[in-house]
Protein backbone atom coordinates (compact mmCIF):
# COMPACT_ATOMS: atom_id res chain seq x y z
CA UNK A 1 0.00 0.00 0.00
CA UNK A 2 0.97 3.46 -0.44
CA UNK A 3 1.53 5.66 2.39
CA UNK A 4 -0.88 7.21 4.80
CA UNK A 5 -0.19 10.81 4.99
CA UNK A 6 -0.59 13.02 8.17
CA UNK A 7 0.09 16.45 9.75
CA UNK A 8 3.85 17.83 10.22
CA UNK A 9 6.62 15.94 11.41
CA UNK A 10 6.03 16.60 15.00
CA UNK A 11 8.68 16.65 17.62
CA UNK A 12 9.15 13.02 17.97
CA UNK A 13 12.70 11.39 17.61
CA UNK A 14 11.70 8.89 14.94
CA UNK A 15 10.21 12.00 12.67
CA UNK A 16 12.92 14.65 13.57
CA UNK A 17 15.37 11.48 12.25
CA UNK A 18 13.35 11.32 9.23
CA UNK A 19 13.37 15.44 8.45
CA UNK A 20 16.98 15.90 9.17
CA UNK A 21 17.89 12.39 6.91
CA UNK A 22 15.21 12.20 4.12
CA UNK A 23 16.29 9.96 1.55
CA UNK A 24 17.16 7.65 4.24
CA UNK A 25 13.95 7.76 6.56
CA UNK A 26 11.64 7.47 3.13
CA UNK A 27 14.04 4.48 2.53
CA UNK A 28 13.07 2.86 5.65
CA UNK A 29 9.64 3.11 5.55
CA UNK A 30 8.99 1.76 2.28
CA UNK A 31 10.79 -0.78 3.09
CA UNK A 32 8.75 -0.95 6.48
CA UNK A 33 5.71 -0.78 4.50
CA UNK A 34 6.43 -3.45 1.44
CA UNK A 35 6.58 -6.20 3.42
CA UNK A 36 2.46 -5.48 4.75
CA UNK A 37 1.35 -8.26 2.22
CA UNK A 38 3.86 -11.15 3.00
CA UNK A 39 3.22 -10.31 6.90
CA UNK A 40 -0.55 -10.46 6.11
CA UNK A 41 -0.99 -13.43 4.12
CA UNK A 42 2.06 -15.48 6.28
CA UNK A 43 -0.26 -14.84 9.43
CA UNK A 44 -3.17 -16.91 7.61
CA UNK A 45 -5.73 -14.49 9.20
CA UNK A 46 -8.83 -13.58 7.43
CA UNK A 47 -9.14 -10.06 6.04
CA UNK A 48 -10.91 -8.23 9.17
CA UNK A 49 -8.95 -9.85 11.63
CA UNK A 50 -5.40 -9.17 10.24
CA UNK A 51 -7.12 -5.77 9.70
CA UNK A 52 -8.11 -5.53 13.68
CA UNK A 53 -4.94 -6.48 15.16
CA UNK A 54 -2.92 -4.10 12.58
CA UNK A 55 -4.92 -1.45 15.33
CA UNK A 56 -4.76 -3.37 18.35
CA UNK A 57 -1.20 -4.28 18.18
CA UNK A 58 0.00 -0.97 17.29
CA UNK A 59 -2.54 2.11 19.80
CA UNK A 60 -0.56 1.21 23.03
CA UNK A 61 2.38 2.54 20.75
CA UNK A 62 0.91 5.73 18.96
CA UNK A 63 -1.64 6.19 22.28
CA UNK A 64 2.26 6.78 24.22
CA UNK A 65 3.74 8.37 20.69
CA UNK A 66 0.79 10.81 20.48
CA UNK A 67 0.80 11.90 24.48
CA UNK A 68 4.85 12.80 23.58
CA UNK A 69 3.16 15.30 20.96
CA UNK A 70 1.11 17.32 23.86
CA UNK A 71 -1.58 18.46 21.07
CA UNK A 72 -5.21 17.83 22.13
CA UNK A 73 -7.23 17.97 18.40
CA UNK A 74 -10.41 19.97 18.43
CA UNK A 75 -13.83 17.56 18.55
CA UNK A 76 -14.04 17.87 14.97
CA UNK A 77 -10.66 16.96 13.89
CA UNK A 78 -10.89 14.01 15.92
CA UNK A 79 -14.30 12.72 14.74
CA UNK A 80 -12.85 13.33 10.78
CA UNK A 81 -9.74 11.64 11.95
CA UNK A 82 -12.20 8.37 13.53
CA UNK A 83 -14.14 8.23 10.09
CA UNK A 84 -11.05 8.39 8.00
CA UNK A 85 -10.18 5.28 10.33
CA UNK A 86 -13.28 3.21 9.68
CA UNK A 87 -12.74 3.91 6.19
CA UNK A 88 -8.81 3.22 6.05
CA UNK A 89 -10.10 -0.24 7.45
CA UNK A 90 -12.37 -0.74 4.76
CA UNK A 91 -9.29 0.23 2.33
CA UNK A 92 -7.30 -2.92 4.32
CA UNK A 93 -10.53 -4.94 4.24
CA UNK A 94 -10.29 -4.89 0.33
CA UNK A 95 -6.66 -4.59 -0.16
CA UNK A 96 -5.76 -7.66 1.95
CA UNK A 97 -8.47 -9.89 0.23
CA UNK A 98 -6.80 -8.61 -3.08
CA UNK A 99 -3.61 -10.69 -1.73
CA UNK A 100 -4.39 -13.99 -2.86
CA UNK A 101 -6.31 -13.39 -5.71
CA UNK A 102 -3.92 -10.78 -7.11
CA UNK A 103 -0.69 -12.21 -5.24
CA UNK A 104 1.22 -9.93 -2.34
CA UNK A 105 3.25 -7.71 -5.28
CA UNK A 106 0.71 -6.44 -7.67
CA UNK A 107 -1.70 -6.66 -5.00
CA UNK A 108 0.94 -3.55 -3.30
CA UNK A 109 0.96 -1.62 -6.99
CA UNK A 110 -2.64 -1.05 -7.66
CA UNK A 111 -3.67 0.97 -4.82
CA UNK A 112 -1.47 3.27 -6.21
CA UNK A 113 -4.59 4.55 -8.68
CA UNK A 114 -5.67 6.25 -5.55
CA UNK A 115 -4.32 9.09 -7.73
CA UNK A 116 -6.58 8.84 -9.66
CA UNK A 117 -9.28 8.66 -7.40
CA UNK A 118 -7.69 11.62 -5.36
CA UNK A 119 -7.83 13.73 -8.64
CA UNK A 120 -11.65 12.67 -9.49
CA UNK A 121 -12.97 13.87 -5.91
CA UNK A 122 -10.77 17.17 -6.17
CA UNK A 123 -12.19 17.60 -10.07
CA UNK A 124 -15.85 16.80 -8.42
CA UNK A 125 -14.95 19.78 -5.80
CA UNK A 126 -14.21 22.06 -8.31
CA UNK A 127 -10.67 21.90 -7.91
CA UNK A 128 -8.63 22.39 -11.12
CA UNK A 129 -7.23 19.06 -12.56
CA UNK A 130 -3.89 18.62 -14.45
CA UNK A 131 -3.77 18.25 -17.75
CA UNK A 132 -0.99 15.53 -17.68
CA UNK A 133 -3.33 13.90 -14.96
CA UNK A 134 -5.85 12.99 -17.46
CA UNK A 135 -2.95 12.06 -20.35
CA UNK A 136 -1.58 9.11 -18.08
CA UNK A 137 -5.43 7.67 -17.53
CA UNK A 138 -6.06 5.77 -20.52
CA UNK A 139 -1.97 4.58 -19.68
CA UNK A 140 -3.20 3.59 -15.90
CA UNK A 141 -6.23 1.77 -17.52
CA UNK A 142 -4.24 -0.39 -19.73
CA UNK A 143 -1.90 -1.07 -16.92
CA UNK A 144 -4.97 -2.58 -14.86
CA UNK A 145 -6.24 -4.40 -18.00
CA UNK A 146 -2.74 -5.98 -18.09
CA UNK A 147 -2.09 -6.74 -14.49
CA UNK A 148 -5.73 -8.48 -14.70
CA UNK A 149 -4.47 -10.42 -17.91
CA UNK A 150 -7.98 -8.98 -19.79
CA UNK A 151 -4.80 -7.99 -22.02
CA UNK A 152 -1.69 -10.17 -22.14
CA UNK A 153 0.60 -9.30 -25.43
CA UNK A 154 2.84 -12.14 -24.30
CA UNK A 155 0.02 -14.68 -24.08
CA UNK A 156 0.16 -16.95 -21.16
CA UNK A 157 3.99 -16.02 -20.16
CA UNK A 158 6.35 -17.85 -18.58
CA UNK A 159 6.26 -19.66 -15.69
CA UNK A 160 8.44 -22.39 -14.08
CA UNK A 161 8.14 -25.56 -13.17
CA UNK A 162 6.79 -25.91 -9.67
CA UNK A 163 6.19 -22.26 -8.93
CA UNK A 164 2.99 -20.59 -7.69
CA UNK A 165 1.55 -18.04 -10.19
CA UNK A 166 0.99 -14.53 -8.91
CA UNK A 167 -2.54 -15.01 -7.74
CA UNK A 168 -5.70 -17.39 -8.36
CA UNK A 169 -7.70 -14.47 -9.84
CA UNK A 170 -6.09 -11.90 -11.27
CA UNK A 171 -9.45 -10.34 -12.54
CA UNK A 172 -11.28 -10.12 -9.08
CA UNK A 173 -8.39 -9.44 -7.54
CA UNK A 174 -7.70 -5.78 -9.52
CA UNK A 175 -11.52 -5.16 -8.95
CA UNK A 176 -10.64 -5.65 -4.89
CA UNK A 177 -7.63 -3.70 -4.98
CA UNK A 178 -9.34 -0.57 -6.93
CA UNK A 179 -11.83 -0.97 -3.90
CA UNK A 180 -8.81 -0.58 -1.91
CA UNK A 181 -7.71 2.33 -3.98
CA UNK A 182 -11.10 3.93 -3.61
CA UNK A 183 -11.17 3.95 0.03
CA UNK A 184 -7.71 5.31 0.28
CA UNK A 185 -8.25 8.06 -2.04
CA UNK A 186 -11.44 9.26 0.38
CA UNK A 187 -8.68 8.38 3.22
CA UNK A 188 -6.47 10.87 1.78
CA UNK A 189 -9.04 13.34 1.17
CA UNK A 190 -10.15 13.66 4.72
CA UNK A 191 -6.74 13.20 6.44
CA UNK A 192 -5.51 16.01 4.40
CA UNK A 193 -8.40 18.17 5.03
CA UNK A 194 -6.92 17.64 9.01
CA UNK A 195 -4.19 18.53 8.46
CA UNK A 196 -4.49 21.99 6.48
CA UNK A 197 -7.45 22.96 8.84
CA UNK A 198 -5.06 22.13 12.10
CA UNK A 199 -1.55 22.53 12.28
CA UNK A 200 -2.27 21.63 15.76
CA UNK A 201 -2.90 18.19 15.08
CA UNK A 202 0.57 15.87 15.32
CA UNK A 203 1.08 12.89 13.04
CA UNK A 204 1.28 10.46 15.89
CA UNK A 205 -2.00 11.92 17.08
CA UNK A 206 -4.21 12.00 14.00
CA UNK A 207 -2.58 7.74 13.55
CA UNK A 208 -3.53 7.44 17.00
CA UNK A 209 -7.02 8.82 16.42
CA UNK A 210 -7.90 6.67 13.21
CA UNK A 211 -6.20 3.63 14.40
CA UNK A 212 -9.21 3.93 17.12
CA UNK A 213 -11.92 4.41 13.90
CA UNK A 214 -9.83 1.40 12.30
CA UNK A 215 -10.30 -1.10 14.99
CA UNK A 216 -13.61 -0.64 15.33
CA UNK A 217 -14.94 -0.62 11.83
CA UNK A 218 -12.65 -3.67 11.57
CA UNK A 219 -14.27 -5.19 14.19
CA UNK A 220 -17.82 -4.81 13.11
CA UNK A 221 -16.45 -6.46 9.78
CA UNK A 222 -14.71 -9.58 11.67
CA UNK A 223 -17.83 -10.47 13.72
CA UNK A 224 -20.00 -9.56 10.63
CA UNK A 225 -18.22 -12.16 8.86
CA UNK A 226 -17.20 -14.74 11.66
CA UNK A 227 -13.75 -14.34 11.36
CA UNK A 228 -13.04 -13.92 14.63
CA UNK A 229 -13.53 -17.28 15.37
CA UNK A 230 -10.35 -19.84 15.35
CA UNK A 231 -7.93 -20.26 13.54
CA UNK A 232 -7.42 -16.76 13.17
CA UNK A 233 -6.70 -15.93 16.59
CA UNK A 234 -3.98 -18.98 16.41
CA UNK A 235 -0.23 -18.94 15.81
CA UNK A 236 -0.58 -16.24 13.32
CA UNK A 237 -0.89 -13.40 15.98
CA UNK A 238 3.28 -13.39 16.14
CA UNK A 239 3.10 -11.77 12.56
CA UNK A 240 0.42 -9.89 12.86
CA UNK A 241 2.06 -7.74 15.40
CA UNK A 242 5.24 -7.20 13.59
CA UNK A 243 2.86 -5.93 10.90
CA UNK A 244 1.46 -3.37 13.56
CA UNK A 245 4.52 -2.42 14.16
CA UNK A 246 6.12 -2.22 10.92
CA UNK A 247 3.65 -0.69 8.95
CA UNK A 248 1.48 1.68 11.62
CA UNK A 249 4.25 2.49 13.79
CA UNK A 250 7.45 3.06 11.53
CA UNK A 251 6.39 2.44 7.81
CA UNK A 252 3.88 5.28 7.10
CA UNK A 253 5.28 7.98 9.66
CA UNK A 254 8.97 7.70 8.19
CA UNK A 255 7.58 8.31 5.14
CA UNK A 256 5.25 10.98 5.57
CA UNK A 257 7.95 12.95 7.64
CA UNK A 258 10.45 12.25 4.53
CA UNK A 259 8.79 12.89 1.05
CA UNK A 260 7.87 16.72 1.68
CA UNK A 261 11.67 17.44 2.34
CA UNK A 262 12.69 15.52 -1.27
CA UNK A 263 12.27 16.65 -4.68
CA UNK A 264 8.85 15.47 -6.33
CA UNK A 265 10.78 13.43 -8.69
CA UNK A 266 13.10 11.82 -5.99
CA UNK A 267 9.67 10.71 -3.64
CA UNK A 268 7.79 9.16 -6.76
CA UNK A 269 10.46 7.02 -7.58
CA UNK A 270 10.31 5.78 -3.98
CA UNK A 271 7.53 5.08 -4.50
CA UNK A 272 8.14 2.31 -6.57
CA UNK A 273 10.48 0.86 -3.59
CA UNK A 274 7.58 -0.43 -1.92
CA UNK A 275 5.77 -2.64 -4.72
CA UNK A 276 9.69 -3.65 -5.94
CA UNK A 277 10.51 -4.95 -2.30
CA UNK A 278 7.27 -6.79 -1.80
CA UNK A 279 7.68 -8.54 -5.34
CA UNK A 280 11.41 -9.58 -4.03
CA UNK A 281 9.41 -11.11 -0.90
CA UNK A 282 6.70 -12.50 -2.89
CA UNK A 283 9.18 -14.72 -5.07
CA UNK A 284 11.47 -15.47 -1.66
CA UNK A 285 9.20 -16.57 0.69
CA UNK A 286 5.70 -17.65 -1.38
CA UNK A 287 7.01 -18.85 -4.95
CA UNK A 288 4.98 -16.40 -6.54
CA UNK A 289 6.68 -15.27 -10.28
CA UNK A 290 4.00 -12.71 -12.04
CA UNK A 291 3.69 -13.28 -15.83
CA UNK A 292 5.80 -11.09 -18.18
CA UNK A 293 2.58 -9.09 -19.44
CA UNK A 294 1.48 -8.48 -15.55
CA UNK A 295 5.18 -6.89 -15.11
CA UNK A 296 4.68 -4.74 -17.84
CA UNK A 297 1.75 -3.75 -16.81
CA UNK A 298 2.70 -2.71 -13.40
CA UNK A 299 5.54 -0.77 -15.24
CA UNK A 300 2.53 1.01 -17.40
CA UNK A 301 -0.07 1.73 -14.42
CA UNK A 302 2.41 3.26 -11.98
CA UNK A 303 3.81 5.11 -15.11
CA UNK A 304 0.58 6.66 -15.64
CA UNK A 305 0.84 7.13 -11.22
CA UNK A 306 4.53 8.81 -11.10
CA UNK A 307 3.33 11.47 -14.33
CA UNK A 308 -0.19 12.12 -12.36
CA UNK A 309 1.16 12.50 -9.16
CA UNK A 310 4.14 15.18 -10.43
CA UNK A 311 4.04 18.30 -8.75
């Protein structure tokens, strides 16, 4: 997944680290962040329960983060910051049951579109929109097309002997992960909105704040759908929590404290750290080689991302 943004930097060590070093701190956290899928899918959890525990596992953390922070949000900021919560669960909810259809690497690269979506709500709010925003669409379409192998110029590709292909669906599993995108982009929207409207609000704080929204939207989903039930709650819990930690905790606030201090052209191609690592991982640990025309088409859809998202 892409990263979370929040208010400033704060005054916490881990974000004055990742203002004063950049490069390095974005480094980090993509790195922190690309390994979300294997974590999720090695835990064997169901969608709304590796979704819970990502906010279980990591409030005591950003609940002591935040207090370090000393900013109490107004009533509003905080109910805006709960919502975006519930609906950056919803973004997991979709995103993680992308994973297996889509496999963990191109299941990462597709959120991405959130753009996209980004640039639709902004056009709907009378907001100006790029031209070169709506130049790389029909390239980000095409990548999706590709990645869901509706169109494969190299056929069936290649694929060894004894190795897992990149997903058991790769159709459903883009139409999942564009759900994920979706609920980012009105993530972004609303987190963003926070921020301008309060520089008072710290980035530990707001995470603190929709980690609370998270857990219990996720919750609602896990007893909706009886996945809290064993085996979820079984041996799994061991990566669950390094996910917490990894992706709530140091992933997304390295990087948000890093990309506004790099050039625009040095924090897009970081972006593409994130999907790169997690496509190392998913051929390491799962066996999972995507075919020739799915790499391409990653290449083509977050093309069409880095031109869109150029300031």
């Amino acid at each position: 997944m892409a990263a979370s943004p929040t208010a400033g930097s704060g005054g916490s060590a881990p974000l004055a680290f990742a203002t004063r070093h950049p490069r390095l701190g974005a480094a980090l956290g993509a790195l922190a962040i690309s390994q979300s899928s294997p974590l999720a899918k090695l835990s064997g959890a169901s969608p709304a329960v590796v979704t819970l525990f990502r906010g279980v596992f990591a409030l005591p953390l950003l609940v002591l983060l935040a207090r370090r922070e000393g900013h109490a949000p107004s009533r509003r900021d905080r109910g805006l910051a709960l919502f975006a919560g519930g609906l950056f669960a919803l973004d997991l909810q979709c995103f993680h049951i992308s994973i297996p259809l889509l496999g963990v690497a191109l299941a990462t690269v597709v959120p991405n579109a959130q753009v996209f979506i980004v640039g639709l709500f902004a056009a709907l709010a009378g907001e100006r929109t790029p031209g070169r925003a709506l130049a790389a669409i029909p390239f980000a379409l095409l990548g999706l097309l590709m990645l869901a192998r509706v169109v494969d110029p190299f056929g069936d590709g290649v694929v060894g002997s004894g190795v897992v292909a990149a997903g058991s669906d790769p159709a459903l599993g883009v139409l999942w992960a564009l759900g994920a995108a979706t609920f980012y982009g009105l993530y972004l929207v609303i987190t963003r909105r926070i921020s301008t409207a309060s520089s008072a609000v710290g980035p530990f704080t707001m995470l603190r704040d929709s980690a609370i929204g998270m857990i219990g939207t996720s919750l609602v989903l896990a007893l909706l759908t009886g996945s809290l039930l064993p085996p979820d709650l079984g041996p799994g819990l061991g990566w669950l929590l390094l996910l917490a930690l990894m992706s709530q905790v140091l992933g997304y606030p390295l990087i948000n404290a890093s990309i506004p201090h790099l050039p625009s052209v040095v924090g897009s191609v970081l972006l593409f750290v994130q999907p790169l690592m997690t496509l190392v991982a998913g051929v390491v640990i799962f066996g999972e080689i995507p075919t020739p025309g799915q790499l391409v088409g990653a290449l083509v859809l977050f093309g069409g991302v880095l031109v869109a998202a150029r300031k």
